[in-house]
Protein backbone atom coordinates (compact mmCIF):
# COMPACT_ATOMS: atom_id res chain seq x y z
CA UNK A 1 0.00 0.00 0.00
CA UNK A 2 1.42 3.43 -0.57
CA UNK A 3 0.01 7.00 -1.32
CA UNK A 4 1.40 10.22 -1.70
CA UNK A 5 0.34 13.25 0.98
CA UNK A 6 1.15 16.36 2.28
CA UNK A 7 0.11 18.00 5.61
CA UNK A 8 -2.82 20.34 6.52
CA UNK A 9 -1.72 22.92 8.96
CA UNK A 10 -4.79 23.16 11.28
CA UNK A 11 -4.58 18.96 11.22
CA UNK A 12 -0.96 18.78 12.53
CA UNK A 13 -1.57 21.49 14.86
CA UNK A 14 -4.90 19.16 16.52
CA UNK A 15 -2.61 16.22 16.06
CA UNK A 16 0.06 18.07 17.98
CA UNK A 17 -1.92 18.72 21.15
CA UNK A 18 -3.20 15.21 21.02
CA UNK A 19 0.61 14.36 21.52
CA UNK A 20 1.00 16.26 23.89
CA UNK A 21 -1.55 15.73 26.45
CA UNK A 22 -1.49 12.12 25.49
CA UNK A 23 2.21 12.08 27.69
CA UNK A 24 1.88 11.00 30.81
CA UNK A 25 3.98 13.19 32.80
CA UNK A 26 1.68 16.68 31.47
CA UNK A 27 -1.85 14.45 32.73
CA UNK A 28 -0.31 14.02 35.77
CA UNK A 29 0.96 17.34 35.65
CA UNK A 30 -2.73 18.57 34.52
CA UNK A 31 -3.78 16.64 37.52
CA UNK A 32 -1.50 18.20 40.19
CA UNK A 33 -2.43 21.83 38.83
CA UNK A 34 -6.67 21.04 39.66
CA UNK A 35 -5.84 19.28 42.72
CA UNK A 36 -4.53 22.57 43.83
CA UNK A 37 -6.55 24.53 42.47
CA UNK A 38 -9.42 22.74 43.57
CA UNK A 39 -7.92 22.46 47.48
CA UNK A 40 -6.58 26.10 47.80
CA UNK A 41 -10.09 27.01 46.48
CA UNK A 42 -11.52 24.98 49.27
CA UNK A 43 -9.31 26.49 51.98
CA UNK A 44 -9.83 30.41 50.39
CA UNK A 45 -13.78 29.35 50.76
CA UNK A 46 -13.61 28.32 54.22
CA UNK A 47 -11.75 31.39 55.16
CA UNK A 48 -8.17 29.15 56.04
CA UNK A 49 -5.61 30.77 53.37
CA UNK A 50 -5.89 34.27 51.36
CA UNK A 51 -6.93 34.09 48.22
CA UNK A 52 -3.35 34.55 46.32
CA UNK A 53 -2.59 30.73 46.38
CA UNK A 54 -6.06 30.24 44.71
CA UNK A 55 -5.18 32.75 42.29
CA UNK A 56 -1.40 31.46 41.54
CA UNK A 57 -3.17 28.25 40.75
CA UNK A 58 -5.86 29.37 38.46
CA UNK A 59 -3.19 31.23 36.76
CA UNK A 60 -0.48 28.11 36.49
CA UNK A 61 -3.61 26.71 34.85
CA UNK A 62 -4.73 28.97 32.83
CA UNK A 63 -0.62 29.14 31.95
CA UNK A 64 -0.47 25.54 31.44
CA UNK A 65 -3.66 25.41 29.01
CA UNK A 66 -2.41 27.96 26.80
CA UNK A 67 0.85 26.58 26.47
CA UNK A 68 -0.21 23.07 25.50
CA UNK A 69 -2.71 24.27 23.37
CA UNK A 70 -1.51 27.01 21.11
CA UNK A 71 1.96 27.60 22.10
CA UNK A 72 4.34 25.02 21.78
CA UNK A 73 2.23 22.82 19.10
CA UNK A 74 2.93 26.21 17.06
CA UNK A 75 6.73 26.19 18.19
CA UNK A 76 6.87 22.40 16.70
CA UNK A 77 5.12 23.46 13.48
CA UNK A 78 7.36 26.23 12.07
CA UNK A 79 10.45 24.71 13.55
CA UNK A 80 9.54 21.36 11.29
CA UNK A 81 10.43 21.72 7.61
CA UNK A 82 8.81 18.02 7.50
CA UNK A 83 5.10 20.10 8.00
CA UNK A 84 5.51 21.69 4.57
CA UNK A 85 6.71 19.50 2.21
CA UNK A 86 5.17 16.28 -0.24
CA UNK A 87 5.41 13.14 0.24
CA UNK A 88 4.52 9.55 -0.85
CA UNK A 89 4.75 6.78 1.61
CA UNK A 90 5.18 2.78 1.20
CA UNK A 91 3.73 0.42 3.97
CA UNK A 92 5.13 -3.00 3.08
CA UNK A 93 5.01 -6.56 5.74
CA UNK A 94 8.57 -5.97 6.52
CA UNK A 95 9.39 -2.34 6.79
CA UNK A 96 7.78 1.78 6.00
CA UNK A 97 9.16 3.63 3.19
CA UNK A 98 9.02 7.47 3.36
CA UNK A 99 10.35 9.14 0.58
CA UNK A 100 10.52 13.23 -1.28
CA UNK A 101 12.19 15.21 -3.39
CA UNK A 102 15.29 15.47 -1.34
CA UNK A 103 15.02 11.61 -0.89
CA UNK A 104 13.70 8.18 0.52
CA UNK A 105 14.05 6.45 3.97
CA UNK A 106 13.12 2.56 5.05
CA UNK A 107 12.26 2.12 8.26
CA UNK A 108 11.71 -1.97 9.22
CA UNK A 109 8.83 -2.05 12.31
CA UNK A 110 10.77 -3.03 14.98
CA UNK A 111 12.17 0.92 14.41
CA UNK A 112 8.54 1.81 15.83
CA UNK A 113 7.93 1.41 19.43
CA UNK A 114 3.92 2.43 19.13
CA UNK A 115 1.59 3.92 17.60
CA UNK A 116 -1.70 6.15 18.40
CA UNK A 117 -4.50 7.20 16.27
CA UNK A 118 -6.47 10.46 16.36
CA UNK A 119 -8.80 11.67 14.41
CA UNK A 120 -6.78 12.82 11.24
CA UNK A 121 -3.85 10.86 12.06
CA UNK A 122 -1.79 7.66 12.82
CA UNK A 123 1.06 8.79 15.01
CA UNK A 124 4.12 5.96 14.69
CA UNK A 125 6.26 6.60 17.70
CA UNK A 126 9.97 5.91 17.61
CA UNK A 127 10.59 6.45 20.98
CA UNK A 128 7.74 8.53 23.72
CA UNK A 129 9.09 11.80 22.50
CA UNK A 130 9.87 11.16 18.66
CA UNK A 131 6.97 9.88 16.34
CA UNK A 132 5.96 10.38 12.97
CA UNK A 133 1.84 11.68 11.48
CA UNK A 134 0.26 9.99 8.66
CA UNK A 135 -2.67 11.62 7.74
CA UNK A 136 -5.97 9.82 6.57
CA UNK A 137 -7.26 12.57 4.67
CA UNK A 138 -6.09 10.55 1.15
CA UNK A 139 -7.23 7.20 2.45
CA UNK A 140 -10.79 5.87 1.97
CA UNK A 141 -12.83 3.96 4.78
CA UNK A 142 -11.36 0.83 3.12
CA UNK A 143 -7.76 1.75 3.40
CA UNK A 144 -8.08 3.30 6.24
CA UNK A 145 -9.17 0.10 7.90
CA UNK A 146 -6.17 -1.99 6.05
CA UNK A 147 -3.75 0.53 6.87
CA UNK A 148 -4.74 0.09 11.10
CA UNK A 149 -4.63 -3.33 10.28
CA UNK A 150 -1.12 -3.33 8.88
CA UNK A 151 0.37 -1.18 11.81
CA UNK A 152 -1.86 -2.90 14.72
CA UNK A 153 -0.13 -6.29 13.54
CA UNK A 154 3.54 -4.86 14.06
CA UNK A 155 2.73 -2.40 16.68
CA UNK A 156 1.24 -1.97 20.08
CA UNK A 157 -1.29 0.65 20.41
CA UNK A 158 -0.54 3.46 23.18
């Protein structure tokens, strides 16, 4: 199977903050943040604290919100030349092909450690922080279906 793609900005930027809050040290992270926001919010109610802790937290997660949602998927977008350019690529039993005008790559499946799907995407990890998108816009229902098929046999889903 192979087809030829190239990325949709809004797409890789909604794949990007899937990534992200799929890791498990920002949910836990996420978690911390409510936990204290919820408690010192308890404690301000009460009349126990003054109400800056509250504050600090609503702001760390107000903070934290904005930067996993808009900042750094943007940072990763127009830092990656990968986002703007064409490419066709070959899923075979024994290995991925990627390849472009500057050039082709093989990777066998024991390269990938995972994978996760989103809506627009099948994210192939390489290691927790390093993966690689391929979109579904180009596939039909049919291929779509193969294609999970093909990486759910090599790969374990995250």
């Amino acid at each position: 199977m192979h087809f030829t793609f190239s990325y949709n900005k809004k797409k890789v930027l909604q794949a990007l903050r899937y990534h992200f809050i799929a890791q498990r040290e920002i949910r836990i992270l996420f978690i911390v943040i409510i936990v204290f926001d919820l408690v010192s919010g308890g404690f301000y109610y009460a009349g126990k604290i003054r109400p800056e802790p509250f504050l600090l937290g609503a702001f760390i997660w107000f903070f934290f919100l904005i930067s996993f949602w808009f900042l750094m998927p943007g940072i990763v977008y127009r830092r990656s030349v990968t986002f703007k350019q064409q490419f066709v690529i070959y899923f075979q039993p024994a290995y991925v092909a990627l390849e472009n005008a500057k050039g082709r790559v093989d990777w066998e499946w024991n390269r990938f450690v995972n994978y996760f799907e989103s809506p627009n995407f099948f994210h192939l990890y390489f290691s927790p922080k390093s993966f690689f998108l391929v979109p579904k816009d180009t596939l039909n229902t049919d291929e779509q279906l193969q294609l999970r098929g093909l990486i759910s046999s090599h790969l374990a889903k995250k």
